[in-house]
Protein backbone atom coordinates (compact mmCIF):
# COMPACT_ATOMS: atom_id res chain seq x y z
CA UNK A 1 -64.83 130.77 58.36
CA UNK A 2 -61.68 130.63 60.07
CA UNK A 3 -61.65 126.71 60.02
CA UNK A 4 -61.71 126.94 56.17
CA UNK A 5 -58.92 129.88 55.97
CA UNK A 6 -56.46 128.45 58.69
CA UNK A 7 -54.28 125.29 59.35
CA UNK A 8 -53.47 124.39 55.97
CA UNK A 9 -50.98 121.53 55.95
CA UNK A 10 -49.08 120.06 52.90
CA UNK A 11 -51.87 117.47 52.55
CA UNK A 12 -54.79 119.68 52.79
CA UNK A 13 -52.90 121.89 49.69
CA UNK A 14 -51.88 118.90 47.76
CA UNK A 15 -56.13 117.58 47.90
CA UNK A 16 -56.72 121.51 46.52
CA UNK A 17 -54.06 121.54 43.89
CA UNK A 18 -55.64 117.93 43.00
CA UNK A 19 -59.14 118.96 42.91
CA UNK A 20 -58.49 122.16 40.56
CA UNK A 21 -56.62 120.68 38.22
CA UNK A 22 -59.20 117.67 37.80
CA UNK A 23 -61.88 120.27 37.67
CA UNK A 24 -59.77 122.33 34.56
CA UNK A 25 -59.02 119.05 32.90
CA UNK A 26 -62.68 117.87 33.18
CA UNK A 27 -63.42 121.41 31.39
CA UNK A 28 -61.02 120.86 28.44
CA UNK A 29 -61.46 117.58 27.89
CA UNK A 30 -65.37 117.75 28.28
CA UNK A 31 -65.22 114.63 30.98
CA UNK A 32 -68.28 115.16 33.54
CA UNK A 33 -67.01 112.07 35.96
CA UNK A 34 -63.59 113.91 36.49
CA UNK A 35 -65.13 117.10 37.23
CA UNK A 36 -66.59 114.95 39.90
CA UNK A 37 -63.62 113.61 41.13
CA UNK A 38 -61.80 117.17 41.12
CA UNK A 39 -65.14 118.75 42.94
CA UNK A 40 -64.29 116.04 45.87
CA UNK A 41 -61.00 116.57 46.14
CA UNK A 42 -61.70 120.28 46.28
CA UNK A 43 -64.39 119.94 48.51
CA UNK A 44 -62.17 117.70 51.08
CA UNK A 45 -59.36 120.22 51.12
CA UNK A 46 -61.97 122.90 51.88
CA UNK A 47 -63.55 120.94 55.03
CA UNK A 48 -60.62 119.46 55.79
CA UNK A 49 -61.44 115.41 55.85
CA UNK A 50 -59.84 113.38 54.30
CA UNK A 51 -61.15 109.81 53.18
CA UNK A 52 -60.85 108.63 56.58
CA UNK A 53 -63.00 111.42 58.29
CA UNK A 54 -62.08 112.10 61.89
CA UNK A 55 -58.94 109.73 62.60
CA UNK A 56 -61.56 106.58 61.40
CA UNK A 57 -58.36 105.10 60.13
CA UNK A 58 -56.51 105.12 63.15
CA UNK A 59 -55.44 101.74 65.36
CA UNK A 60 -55.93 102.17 69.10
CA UNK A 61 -52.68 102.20 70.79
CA UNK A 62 -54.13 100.65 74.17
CA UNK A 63 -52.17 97.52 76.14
CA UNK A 64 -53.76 95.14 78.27
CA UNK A 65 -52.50 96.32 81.81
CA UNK A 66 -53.12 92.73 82.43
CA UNK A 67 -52.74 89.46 80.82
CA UNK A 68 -55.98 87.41 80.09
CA UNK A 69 -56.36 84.37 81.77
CA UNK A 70 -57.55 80.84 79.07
CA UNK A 71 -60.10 79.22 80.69
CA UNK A 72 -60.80 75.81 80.42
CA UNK A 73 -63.29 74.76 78.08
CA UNK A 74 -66.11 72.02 79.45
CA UNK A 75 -67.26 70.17 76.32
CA UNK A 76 -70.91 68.16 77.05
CA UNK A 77 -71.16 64.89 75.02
CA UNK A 78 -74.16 64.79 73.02
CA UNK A 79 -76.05 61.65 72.43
């Protein structure tokens, strides 16, 4: 319960403030498909994910300590 109640970010309020509007517009305007689309952006804010789950988005930021070595390529003549 406290991972729902604490660390909420600007991002994680924005996805909430998303999701409950879609989910009052879908009500007005009688739109099932947006009530959708508010219930997961609710529902991410809540668990905290976003659309790339756990970092999934991120590029490593590893270097090659050192350089690769080309190796010559032996071609074989086919007859």
């Amino acid at each position: 319960m406290t991972a729902v109640l604490k660390n909420w970010d600007f991002m994680r309020i924005l996805r909430m403030g998303m999701g409950l509007w879609l989910i009052y517009s879908a009500f007005v305007d009688h739109q099932p498909l947006l009530g959708l689309l508010g219930g997961l952006f609710a529902l991410q804010a809540i668990m905290n994910v976003g659309c790339c789950g756990s970092g999934g988005c991120a590029t490593p930021n590893t270097r090659q300590s050192t350089p690769k070595t080309i190796e010559e390529t032996q071609y074989e003549e086919v007859k």
